[in-house]
PDB file of N, CA and C in Angstrom:
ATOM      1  N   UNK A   1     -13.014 -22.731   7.066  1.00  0.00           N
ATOM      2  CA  UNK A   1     -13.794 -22.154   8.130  1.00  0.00           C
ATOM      3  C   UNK A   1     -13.102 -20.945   8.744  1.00  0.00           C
ATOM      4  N   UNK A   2     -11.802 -20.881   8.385  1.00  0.00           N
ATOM      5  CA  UNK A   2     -11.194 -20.203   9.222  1.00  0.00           C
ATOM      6  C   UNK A   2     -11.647 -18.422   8.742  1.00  0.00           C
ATOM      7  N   UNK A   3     -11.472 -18.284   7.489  1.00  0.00           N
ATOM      8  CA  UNK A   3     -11.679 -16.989   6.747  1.00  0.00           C
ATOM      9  C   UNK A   3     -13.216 -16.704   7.750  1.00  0.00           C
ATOM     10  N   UNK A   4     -14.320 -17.301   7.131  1.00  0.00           N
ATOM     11  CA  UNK A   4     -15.796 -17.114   7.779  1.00  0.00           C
ATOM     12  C   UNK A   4     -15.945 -16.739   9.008  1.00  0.00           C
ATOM     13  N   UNK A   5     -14.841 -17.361  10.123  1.00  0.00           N
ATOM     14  CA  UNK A   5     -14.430 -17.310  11.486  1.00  0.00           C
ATOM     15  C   UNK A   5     -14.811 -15.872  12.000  1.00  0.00           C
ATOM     16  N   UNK A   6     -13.647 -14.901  11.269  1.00  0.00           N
ATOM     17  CA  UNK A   6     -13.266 -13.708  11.490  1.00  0.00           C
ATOM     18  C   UNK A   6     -14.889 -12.852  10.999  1.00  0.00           C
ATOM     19  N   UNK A   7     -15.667 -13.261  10.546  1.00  0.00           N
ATOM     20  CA  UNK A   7     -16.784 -12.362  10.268  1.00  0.00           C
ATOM     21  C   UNK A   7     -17.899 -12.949  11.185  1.00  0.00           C
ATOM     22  N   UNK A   8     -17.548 -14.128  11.438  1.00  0.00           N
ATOM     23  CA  UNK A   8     -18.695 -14.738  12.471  1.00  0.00           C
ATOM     24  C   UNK A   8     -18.623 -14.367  14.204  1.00  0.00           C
ATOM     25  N   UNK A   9     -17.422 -13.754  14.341  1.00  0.00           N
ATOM     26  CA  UNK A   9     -16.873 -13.218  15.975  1.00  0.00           C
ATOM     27  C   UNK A   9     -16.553 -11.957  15.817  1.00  0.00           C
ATOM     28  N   UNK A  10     -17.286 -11.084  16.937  1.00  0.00           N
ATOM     29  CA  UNK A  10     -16.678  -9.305  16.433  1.00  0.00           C
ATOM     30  C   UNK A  10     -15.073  -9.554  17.357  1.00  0.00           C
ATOM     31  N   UNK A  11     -14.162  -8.218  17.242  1.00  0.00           N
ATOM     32  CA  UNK A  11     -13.109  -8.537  17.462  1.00  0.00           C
ATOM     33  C   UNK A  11     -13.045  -8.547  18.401  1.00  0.00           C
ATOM     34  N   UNK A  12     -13.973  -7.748  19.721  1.00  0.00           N
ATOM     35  CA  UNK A  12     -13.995  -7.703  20.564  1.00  0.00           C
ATOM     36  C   UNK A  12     -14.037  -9.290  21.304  1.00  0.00           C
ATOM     37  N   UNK A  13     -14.918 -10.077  20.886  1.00  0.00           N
ATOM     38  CA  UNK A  13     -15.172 -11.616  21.642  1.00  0.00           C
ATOM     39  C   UNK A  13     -13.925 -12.278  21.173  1.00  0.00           C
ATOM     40  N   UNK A  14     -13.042 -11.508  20.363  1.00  0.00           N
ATOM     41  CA  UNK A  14     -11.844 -12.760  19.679  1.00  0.00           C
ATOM     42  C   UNK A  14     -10.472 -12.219  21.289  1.00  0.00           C
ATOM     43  N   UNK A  15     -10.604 -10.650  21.418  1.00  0.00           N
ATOM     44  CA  UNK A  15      -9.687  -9.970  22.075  1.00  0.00           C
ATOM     45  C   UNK A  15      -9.640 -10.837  23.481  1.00  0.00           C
ATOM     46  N   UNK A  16     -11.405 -10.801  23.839  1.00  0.00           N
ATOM     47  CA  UNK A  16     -11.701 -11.102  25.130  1.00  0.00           C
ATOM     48  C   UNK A  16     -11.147 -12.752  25.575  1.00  0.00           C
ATOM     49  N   UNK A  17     -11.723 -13.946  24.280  1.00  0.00           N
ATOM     50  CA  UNK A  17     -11.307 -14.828  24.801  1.00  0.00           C
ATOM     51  C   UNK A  17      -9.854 -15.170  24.818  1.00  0.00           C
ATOM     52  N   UNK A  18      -8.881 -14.550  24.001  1.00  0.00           N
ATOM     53  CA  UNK A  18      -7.657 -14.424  24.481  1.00  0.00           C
ATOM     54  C   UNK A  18      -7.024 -13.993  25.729  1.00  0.00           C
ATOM     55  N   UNK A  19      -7.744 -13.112  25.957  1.00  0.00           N
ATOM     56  CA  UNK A  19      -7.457 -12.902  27.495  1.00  0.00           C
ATOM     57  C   UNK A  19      -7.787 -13.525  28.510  1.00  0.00           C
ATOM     58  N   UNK A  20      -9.105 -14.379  28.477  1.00  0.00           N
ATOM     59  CA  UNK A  20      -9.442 -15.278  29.169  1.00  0.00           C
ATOM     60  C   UNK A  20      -8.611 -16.830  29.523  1.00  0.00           C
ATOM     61  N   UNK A  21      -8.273 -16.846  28.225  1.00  0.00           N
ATOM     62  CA  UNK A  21      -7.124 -17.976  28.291  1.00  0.00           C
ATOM     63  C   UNK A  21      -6.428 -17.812  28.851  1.00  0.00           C
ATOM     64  N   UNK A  22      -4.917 -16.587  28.805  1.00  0.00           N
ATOM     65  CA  UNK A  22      -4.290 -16.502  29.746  1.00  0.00           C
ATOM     66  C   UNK A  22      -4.722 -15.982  31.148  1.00  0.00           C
ATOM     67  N   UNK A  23      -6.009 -15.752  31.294  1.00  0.00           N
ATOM     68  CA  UNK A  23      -6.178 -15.626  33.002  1.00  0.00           C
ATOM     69  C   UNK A  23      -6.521 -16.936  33.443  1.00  0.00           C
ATOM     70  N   UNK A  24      -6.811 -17.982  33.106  1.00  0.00           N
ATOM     71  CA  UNK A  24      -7.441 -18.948  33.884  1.00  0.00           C
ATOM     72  C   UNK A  24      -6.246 -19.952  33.133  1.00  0.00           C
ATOM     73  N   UNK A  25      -5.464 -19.790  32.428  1.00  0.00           N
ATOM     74  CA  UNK A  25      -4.418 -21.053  32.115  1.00  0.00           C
ATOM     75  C   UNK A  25      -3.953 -21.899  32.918  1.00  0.00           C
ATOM     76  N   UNK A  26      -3.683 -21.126  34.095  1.00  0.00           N
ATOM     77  CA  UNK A  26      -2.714 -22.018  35.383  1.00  0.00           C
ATOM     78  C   UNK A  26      -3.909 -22.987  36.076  1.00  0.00           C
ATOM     79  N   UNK A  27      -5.363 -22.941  35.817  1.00  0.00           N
ATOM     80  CA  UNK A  27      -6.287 -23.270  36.751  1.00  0.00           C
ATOM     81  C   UNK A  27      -6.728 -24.587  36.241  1.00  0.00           C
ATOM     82  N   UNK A  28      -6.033 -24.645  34.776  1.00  0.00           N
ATOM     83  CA  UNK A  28      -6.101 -25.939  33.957  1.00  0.00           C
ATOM     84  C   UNK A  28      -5.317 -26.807  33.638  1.00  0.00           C
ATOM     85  N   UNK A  29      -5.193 -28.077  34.116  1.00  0.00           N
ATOM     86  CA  UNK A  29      -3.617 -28.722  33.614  1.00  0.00           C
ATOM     87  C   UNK A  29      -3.424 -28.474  31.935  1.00  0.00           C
ATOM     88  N   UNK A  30      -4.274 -28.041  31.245  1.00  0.00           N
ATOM     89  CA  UNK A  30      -3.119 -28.191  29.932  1.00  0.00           C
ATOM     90  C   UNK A  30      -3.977 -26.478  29.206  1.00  0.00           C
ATOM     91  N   UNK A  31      -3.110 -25.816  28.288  1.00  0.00           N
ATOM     92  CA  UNK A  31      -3.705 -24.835  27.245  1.00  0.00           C
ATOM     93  C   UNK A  31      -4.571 -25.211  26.914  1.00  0.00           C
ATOM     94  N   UNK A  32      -4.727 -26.210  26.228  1.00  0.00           N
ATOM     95  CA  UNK A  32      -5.862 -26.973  25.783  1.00  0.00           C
ATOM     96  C   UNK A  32      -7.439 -26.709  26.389  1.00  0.00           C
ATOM     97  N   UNK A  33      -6.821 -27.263  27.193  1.00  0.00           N
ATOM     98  CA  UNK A  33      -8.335 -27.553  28.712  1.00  0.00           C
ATOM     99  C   UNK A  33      -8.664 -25.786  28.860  1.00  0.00           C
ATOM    100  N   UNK A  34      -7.889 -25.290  29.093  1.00  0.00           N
ATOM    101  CA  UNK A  34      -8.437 -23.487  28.795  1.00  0.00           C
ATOM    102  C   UNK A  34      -8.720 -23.239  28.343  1.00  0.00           C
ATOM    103  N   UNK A  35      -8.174 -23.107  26.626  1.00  0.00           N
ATOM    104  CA  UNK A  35      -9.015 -23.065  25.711  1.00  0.00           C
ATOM    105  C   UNK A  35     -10.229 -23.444  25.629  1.00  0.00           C
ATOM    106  N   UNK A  36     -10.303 -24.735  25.554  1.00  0.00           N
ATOM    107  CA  UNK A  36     -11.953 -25.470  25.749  1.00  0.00           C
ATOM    108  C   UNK A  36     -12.786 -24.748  26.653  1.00  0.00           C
ATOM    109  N   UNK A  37     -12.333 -24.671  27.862  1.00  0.00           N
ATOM    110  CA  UNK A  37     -13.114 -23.999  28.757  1.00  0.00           C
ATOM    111  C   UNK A  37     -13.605 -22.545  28.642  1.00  0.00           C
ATOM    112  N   UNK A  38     -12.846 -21.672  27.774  1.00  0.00           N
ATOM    113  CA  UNK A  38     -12.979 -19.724  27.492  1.00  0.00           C
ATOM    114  C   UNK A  38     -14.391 -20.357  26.047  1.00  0.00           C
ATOM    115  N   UNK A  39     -13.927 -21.222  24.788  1.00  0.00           N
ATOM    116  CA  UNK A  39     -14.771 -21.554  23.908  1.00  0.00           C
ATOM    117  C   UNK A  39     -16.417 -21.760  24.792  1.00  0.00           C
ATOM    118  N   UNK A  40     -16.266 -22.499  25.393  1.00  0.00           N
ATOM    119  CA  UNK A  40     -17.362 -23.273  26.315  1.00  0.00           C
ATOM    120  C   UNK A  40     -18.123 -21.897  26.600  1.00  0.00           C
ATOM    121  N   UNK A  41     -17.390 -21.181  27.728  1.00  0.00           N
ATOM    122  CA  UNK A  41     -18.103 -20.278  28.598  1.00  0.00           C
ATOM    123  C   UNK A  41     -18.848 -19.161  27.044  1.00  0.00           C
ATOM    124  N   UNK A  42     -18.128 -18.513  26.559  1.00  0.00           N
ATOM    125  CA  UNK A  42     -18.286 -17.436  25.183  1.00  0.00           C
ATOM    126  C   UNK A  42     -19.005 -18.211  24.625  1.00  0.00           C
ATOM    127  N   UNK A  43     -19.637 -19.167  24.295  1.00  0.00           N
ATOM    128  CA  UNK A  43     -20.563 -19.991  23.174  1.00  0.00           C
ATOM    129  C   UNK A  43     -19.732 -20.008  21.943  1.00  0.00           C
ATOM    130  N   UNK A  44     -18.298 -19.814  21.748  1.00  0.00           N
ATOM    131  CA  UNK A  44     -17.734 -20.308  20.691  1.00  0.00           C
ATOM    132  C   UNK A  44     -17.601 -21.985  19.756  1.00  0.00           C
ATOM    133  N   UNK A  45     -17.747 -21.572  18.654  1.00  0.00           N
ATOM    134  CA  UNK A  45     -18.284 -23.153  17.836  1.00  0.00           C
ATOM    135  C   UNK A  45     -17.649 -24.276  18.489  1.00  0.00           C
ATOM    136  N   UNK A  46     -15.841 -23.890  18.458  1.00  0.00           N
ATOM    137  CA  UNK A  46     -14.724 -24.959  19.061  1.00  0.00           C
ATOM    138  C   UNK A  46     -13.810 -24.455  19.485  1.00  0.00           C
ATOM    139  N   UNK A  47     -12.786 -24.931  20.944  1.00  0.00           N
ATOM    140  CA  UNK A  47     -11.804 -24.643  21.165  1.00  0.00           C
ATOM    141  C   UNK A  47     -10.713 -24.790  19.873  1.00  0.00           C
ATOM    142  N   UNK A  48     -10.622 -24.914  18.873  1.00  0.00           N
ATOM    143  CA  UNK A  48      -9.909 -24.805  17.838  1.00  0.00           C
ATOM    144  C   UNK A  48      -9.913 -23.374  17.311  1.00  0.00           C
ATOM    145  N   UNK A  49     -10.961 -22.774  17.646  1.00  0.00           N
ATOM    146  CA  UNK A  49     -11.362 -21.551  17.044  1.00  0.00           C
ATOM    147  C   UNK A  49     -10.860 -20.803  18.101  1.00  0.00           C
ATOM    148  N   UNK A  50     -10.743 -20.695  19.133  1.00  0.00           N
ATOM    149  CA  UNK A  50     -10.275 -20.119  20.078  1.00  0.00           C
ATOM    150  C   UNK A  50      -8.458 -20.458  20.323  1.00  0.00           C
ATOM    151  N   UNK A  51      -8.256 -21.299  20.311  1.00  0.00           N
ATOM    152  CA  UNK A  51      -6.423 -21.624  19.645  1.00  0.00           C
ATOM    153  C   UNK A  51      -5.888 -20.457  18.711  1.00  0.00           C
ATOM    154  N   UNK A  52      -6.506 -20.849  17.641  1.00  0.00           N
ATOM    155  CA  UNK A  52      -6.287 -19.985  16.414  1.00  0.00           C
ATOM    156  C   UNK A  52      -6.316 -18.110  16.931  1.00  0.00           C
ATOM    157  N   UNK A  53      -7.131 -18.028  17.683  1.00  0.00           N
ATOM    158  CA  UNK A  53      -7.148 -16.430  18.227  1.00  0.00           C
ATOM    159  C   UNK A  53      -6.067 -16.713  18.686  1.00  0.00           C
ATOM    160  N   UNK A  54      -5.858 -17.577  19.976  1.00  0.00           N
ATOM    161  CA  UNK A  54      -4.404 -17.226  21.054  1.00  0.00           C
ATOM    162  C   UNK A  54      -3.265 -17.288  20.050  1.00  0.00           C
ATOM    163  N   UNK A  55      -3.244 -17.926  19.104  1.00  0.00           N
ATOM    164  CA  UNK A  55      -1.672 -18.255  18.962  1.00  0.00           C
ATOM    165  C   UNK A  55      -1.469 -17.439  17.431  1.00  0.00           C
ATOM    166  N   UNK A  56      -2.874 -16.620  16.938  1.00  0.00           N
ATOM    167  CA  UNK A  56      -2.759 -15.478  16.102  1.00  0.00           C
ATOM    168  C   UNK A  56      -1.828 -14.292  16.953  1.00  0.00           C
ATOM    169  N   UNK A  57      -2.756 -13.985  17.979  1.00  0.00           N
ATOM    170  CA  UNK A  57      -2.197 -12.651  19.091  1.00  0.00           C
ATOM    171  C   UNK A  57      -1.171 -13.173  19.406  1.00  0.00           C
ATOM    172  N   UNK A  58      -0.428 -14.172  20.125  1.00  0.00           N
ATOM    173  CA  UNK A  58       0.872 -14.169  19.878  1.00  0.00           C
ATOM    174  C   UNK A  58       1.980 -13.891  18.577  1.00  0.00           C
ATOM    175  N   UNK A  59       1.430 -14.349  17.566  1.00  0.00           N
ATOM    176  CA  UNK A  59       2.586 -14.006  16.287  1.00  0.00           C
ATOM    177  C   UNK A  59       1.861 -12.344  16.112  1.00  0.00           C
ATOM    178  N   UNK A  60       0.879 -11.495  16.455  1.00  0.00           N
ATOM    179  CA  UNK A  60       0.641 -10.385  16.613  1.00  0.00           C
ATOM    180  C   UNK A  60       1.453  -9.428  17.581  1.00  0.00           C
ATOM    181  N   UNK A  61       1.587 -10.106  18.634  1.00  0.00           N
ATOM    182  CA  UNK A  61       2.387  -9.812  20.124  1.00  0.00           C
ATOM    183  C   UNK A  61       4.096  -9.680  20.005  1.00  0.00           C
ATOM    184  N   UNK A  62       4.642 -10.725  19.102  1.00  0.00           N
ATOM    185  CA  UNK A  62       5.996 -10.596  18.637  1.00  0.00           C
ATOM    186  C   UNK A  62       6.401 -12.363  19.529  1.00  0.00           C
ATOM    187  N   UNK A  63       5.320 -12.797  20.369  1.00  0.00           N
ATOM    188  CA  UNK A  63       6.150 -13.931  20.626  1.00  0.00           C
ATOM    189  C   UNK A  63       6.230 -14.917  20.166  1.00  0.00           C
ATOM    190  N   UNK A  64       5.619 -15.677  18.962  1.00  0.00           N
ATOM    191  CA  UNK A  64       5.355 -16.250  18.230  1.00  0.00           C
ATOM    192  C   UNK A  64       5.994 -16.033  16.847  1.00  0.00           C
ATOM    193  N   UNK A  65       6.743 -16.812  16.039  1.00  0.00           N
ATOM    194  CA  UNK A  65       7.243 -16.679  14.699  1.00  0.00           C
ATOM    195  C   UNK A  65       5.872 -16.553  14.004  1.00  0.00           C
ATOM    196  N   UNK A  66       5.305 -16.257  12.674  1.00  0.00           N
ATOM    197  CA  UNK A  66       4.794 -16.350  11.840  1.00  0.00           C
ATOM    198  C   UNK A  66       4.508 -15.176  10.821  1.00  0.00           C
ATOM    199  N   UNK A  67       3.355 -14.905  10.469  1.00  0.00           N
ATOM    200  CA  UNK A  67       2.791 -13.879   9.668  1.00  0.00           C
ATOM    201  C   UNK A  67       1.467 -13.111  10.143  1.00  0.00           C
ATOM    202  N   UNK A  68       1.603 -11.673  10.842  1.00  0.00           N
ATOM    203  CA  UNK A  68       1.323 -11.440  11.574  1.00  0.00           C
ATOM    204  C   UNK A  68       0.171 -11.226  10.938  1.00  0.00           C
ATOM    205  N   UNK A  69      -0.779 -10.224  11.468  1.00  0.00           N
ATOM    206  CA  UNK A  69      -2.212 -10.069  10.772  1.00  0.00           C
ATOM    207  C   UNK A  69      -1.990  -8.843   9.891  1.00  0.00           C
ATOM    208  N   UNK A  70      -1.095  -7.582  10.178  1.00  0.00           N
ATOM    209  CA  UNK A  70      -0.863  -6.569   9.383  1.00  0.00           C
ATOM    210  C   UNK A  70      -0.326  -7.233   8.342  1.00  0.00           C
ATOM    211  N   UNK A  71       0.597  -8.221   8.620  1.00  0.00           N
ATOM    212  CA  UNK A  71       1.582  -8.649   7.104  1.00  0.00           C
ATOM    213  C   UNK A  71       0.946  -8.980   5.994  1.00  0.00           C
ATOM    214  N   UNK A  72      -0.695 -10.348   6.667  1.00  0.00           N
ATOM    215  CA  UNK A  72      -1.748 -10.573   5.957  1.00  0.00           C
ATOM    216  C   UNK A  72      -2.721  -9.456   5.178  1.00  0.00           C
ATOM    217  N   UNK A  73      -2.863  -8.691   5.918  1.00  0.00           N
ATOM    218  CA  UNK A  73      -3.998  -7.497   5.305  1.00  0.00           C
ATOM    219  C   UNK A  73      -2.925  -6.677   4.036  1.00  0.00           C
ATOM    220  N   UNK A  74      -1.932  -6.501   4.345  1.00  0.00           N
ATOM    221  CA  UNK A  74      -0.911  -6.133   3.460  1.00  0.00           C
ATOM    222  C   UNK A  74      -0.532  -7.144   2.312  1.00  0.00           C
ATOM    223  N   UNK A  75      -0.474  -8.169   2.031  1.00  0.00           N
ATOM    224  CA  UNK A  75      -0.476  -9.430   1.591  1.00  0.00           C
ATOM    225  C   UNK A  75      -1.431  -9.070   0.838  1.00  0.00           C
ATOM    226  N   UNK A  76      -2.762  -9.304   1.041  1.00  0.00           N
ATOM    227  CA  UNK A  76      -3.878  -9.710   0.407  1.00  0.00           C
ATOM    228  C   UNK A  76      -4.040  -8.278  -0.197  1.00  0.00           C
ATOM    229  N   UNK A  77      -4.046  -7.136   0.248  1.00  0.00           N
ATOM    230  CA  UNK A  77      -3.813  -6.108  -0.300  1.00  0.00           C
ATOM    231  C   UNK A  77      -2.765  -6.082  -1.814  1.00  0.00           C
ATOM    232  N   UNK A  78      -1.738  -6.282  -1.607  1.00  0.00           N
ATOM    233  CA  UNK A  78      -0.597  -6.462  -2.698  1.00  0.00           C
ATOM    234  C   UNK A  78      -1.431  -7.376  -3.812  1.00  0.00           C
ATOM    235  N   UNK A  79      -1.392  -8.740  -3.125  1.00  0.00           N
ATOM    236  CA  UNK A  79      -2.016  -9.349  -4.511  1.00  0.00           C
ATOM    237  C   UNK A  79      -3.495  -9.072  -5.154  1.00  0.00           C
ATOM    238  N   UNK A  80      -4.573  -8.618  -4.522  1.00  0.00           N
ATOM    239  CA  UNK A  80      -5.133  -7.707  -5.099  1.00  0.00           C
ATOM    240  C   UNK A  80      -4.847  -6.733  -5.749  1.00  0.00           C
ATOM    241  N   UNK A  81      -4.134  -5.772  -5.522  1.00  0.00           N
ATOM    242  CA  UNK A  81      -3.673  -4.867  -6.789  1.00  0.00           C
ATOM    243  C   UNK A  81      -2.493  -5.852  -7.950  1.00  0.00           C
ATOM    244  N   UNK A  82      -1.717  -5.969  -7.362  1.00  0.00           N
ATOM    245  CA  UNK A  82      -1.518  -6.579  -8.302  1.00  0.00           C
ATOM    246  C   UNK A  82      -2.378  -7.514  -9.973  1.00  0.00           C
ATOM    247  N   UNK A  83      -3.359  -8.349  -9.456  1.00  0.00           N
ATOM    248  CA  UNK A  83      -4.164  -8.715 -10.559  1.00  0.00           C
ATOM    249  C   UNK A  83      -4.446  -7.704 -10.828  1.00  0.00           C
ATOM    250  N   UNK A  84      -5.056  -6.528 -10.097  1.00  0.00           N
ATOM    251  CA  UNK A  84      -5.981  -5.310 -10.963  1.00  0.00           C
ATOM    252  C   UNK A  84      -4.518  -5.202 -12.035  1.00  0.00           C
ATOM    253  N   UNK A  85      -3.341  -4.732 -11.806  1.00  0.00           N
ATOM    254  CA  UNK A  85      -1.863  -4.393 -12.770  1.00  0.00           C
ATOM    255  C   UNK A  85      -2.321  -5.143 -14.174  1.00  0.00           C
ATOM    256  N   UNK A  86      -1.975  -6.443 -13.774  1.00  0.00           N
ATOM    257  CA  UNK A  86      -2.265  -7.385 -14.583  1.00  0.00           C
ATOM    258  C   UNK A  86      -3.385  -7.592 -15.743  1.00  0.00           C
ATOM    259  N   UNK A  87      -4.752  -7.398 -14.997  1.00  0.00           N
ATOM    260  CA  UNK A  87      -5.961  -6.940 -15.852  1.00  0.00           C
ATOM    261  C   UNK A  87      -5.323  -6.303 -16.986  1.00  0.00           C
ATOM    262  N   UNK A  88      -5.046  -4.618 -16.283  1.00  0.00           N
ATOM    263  CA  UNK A  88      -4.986  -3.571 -17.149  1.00  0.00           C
ATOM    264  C   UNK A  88      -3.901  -3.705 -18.074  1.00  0.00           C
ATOM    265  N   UNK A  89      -3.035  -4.380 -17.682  1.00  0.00           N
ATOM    266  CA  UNK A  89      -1.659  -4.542 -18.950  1.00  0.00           C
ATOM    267  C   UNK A  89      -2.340  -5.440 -19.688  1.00  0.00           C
ATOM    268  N   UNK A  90      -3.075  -6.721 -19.535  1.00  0.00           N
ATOM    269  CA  UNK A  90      -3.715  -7.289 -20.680  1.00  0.00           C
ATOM    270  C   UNK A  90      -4.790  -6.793 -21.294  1.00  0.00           C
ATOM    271  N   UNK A  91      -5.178  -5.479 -21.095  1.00  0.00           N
ATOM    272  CA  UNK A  91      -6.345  -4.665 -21.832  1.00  0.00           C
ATOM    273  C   UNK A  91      -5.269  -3.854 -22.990  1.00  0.00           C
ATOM    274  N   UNK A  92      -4.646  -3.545 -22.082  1.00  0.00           N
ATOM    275  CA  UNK A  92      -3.585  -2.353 -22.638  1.00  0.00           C
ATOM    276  C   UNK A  92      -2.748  -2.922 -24.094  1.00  0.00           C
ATOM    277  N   UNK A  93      -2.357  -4.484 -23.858  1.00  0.00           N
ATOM    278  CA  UNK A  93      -1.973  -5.092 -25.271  1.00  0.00           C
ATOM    279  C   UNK A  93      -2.501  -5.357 -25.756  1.00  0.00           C
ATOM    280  N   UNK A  94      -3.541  -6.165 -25.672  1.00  0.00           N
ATOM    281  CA  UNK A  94      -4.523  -6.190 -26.326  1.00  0.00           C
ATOM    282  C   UNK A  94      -5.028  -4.328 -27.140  1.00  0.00           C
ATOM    283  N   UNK A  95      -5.013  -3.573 -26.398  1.00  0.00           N
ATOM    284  CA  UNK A  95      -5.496  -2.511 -27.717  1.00  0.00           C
ATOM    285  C   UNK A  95      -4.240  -2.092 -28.314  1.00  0.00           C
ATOM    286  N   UNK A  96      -3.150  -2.301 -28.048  1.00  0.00           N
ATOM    287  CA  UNK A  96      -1.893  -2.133 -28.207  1.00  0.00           C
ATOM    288  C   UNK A  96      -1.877  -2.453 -29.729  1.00  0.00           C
ATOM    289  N   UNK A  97      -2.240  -4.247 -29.893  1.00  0.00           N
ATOM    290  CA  UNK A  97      -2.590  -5.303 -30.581  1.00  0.00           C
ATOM    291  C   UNK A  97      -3.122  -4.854 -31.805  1.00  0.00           C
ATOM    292  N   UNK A  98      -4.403  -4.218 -31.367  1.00  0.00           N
ATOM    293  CA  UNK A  98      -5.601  -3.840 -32.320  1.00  0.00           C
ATOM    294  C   UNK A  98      -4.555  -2.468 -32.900  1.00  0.00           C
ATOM    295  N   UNK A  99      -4.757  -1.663 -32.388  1.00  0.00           N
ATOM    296  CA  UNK A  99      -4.142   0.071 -33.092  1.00  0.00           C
ATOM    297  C   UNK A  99      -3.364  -0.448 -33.751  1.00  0.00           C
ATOM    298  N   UNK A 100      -2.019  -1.451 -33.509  1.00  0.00           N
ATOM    299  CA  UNK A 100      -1.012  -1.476 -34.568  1.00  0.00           C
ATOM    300  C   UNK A 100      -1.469  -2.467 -35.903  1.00  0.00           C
ATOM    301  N   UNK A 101      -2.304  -3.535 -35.428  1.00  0.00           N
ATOM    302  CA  UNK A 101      -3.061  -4.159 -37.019  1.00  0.00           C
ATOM    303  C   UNK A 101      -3.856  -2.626 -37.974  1.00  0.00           C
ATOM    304  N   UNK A 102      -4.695  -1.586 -37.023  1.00  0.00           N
ATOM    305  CA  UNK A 102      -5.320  -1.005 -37.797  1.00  0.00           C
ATOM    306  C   UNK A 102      -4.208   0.253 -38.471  1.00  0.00           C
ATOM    307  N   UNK A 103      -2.716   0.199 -38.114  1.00  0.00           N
ATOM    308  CA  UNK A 103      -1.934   1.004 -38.496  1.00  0.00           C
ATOM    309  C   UNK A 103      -1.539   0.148 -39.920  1.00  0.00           C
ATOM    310  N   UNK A 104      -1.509  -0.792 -39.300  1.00  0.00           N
ATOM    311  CA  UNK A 104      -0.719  -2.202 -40.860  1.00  0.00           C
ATOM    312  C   UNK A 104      -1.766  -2.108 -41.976  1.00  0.00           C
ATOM    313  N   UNK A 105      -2.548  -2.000 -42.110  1.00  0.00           N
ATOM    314  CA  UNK A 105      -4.051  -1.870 -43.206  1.00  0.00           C
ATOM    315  C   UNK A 105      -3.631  -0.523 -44.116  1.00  0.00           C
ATOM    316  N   UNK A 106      -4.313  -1.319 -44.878  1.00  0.00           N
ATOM    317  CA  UNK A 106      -3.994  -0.086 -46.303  1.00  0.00           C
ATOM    318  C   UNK A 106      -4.848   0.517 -46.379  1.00  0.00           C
ATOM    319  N   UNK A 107      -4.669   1.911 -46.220  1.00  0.00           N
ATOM    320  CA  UNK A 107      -6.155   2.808 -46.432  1.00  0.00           C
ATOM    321  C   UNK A 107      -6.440   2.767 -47.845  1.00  0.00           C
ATOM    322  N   UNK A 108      -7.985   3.264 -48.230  1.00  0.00           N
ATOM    323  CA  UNK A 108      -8.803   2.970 -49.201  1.00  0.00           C
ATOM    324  C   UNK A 108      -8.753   4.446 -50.065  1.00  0.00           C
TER     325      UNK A 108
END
C-alpha cells in the first residue's frame, strides 16, 4: 500500500499533515493520538499512513537514521539503468554469439 500511498496524496496534503502533527503533538498524550487525530481531520485512509509521512520527513530532515527519499529516487534510478546495462550486454552477446558462428562457417 505504501508505493500506491504516494500517488493517492498530492505532496502538498503529505507536507501539511506533517506539520499538523507537530503542531498539535503536545495537545495529545501520545504521537500516536496526533497522528490519528491530523489522519482523522485530512480524511486520510489511516493514521499509519500519516506515521509513515512523519517519520519519512524526519529521516528527510536529518533527524532520523534511514534512507532518505533522494537516496530512494536515486536507488530506484540506479537499478533501473542498470537492468537497461544488462538488457543491452545480453543483446550485445548474444549478436556477439551469432557474427562469430557466421565467421566459423565455410563459405560456399
Amino acid at each position: 500500500m505504501s508505493g500506491n500511498t504516494s500517488r493517492r496524496y498530492p505532496p502538498e496534503l503529505r507536507e501539511r499533515a506533517v506539520r499538523m502533527v507537530a503542531e498539535i503533538r503536545e495537545q495529545h498524550p501520545s504521537e500516536w493520538a496526533a497522528m490519528a487525530e491530523v489522519a482523522r481531520l485530512l480524511g486520510v485512509g489511516t493514521a499509519e499512513t500519516v506515521r509513515s509521512w512523519v517519520r519519512q520527513s524526519q529521516v528527510d530532515g536529518g533527524e532520523r537514521a534511514g534512507t532518505s527519499s533522494e537516496e530512494s529516487a536515486e536507488l530506484k534510478r540506479l537499478r533501473r539503468e542498470n537492468a537497461e546495462l544488462k538488457r543491452a550486454n545480453g543483446i550485445l552477446r548474444a549478436a556477439s554469439t551469432f557474427f562469430a558462428a557466421e565467421l566459423d562457417r565455410p563459405s560456399r
